[in-house]
C-alpha atoms as a PDB file:
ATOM      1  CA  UNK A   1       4.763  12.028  -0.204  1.00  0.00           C
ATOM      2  CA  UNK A   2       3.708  14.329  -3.027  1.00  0.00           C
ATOM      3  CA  UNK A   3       7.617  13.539  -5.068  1.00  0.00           C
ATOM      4  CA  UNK A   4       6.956   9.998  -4.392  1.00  0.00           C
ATOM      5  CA  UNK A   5       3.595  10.034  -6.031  1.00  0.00           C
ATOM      6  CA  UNK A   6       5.403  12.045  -8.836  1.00  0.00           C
ATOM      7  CA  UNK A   7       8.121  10.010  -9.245  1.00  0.00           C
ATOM      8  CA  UNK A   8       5.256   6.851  -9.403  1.00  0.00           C
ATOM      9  CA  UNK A   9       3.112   8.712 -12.028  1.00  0.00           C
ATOM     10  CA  UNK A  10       5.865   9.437 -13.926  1.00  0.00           C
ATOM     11  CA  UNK A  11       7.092   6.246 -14.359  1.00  0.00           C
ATOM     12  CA  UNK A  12       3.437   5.101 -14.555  1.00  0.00           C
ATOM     13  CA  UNK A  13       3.074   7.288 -17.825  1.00  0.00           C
ATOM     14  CA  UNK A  14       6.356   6.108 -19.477  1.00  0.00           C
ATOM     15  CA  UNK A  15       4.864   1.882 -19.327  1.00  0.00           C
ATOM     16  CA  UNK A  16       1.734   3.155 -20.566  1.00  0.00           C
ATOM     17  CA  UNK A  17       3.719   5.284 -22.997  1.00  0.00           C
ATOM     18  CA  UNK A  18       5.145   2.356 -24.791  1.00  0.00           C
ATOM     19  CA  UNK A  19       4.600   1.511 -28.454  1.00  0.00           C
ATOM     20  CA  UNK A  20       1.329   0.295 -30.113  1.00  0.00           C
ATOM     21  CA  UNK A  21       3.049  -2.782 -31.950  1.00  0.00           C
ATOM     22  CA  UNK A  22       1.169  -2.462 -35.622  1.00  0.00           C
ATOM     23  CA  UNK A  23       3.229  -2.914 -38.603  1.00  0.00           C
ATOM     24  CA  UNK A  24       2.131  -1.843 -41.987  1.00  0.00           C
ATOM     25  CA  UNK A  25       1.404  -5.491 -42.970  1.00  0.00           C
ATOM     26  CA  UNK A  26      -1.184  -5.941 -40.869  1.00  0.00           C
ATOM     27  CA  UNK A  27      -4.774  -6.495 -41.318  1.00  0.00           C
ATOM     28  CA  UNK A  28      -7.564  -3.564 -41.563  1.00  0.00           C
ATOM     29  CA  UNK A  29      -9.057  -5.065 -38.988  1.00  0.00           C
ATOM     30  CA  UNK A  30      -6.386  -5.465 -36.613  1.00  0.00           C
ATOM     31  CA  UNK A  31      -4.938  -1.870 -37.018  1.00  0.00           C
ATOM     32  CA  UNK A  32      -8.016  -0.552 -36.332  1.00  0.00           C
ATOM     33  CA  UNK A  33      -7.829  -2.475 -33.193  1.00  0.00           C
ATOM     34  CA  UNK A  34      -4.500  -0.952 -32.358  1.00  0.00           C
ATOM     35  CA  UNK A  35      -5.603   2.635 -33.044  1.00  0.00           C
ATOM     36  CA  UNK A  36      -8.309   2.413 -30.651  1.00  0.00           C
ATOM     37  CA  UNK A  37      -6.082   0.656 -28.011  1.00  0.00           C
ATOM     38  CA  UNK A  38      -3.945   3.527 -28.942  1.00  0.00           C
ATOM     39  CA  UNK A  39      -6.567   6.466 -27.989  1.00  0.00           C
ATOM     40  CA  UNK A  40      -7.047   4.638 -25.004  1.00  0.00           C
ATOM     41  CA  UNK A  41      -3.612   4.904 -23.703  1.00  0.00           C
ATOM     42  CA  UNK A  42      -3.639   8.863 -25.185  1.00  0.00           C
ATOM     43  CA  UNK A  43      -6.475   8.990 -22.586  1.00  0.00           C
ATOM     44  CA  UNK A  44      -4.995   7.278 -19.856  1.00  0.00           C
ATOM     45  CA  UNK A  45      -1.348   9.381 -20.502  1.00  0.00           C
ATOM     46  CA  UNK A  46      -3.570  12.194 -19.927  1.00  0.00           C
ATOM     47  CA  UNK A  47      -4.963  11.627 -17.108  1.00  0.00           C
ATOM     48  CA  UNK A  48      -1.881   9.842 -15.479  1.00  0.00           C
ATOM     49  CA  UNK A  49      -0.275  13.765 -16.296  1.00  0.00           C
ATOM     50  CA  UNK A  50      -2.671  15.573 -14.482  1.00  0.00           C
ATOM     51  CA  UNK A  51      -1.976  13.701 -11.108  1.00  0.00           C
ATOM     52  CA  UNK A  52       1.699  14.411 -11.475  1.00  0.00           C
ATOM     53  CA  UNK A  53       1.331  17.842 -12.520  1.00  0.00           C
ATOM     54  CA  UNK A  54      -0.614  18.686  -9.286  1.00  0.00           C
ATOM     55  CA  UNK A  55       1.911  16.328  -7.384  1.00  0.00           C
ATOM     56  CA  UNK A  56       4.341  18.416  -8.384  1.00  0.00           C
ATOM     57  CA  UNK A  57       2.858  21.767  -7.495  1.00  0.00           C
ATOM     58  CA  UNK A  58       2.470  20.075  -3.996  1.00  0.00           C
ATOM     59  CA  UNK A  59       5.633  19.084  -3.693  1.00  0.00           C
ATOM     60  CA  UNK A  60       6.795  22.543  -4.520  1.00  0.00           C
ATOM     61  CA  UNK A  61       4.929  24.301  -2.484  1.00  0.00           C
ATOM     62  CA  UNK A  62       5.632  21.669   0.533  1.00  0.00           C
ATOM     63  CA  UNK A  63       9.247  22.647  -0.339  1.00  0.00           C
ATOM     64  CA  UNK A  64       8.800  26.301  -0.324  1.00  0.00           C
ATOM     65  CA  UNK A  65       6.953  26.011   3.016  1.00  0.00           C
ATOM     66  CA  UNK A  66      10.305  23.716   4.460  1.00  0.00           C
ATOM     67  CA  UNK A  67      12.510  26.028   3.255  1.00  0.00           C
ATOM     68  CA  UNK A  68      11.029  29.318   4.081  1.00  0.00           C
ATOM     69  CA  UNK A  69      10.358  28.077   7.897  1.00  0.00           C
ATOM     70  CA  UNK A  70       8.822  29.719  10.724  1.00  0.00           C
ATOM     71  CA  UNK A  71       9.198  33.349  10.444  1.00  0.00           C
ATOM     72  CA  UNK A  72       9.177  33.404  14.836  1.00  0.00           C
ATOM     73  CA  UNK A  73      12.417  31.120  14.573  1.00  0.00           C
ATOM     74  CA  UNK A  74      15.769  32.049  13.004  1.00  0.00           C
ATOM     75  CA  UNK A  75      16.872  30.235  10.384  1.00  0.00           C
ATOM     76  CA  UNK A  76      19.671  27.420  11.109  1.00  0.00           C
ATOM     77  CA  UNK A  77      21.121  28.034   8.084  1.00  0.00           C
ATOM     78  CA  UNK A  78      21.894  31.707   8.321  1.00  0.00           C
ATOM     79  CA  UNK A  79      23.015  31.927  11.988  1.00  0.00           C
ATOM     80  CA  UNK A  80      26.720  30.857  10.926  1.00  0.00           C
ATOM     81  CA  UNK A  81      26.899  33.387   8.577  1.00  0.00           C
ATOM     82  CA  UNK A  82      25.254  36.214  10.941  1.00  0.00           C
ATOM     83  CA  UNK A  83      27.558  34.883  13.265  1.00  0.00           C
ATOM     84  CA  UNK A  84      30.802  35.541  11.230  1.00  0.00           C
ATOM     85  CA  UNK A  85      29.886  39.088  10.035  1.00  0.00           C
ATOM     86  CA  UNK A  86      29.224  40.676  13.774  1.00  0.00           C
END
């Protein structure tokens, strides 16, 4: 769940990433409007980062946990090769 939400914010933060649109021609007024629609997104891109930094760490961890397993059970994985060096 945690690399889907990743995955999702990440892609979430590259829409809102997208250009402001102003050109140099433009009005006072109007870039003025952009730049504050711009500080907005900076805002939002922040925010939208912080959830998929912390999904990450919890999908990390999740994976750690998985891979490490239960200390009372032997690993699947390493049975073949304690198997072949008897």
């Amino acid at each position: 769940m945690a690399g889907i939400v990743f995955v999702l914010a990440l892609l979430a933060e590259s829409v809102v990433a997208t250009g402001i649109g102003l050109t140099r021609q433009e009005s006072a007024a109007t870039i003025a409007r952009g730049l504050h629609a711009h500080e907005g997104r900076m805002i939002a891109i922040a925010c939208i980062s912080i959830v998929y930094a912390v999904a990450f760490a919890v999908y990390l961890w999740k994976l750690y946990v998985l891979l490490r397993g239960d200390p009372a059970r032997p690993n699947d994985l390493s049975m073949p090769f304690d198997a072949a060096h008897r």
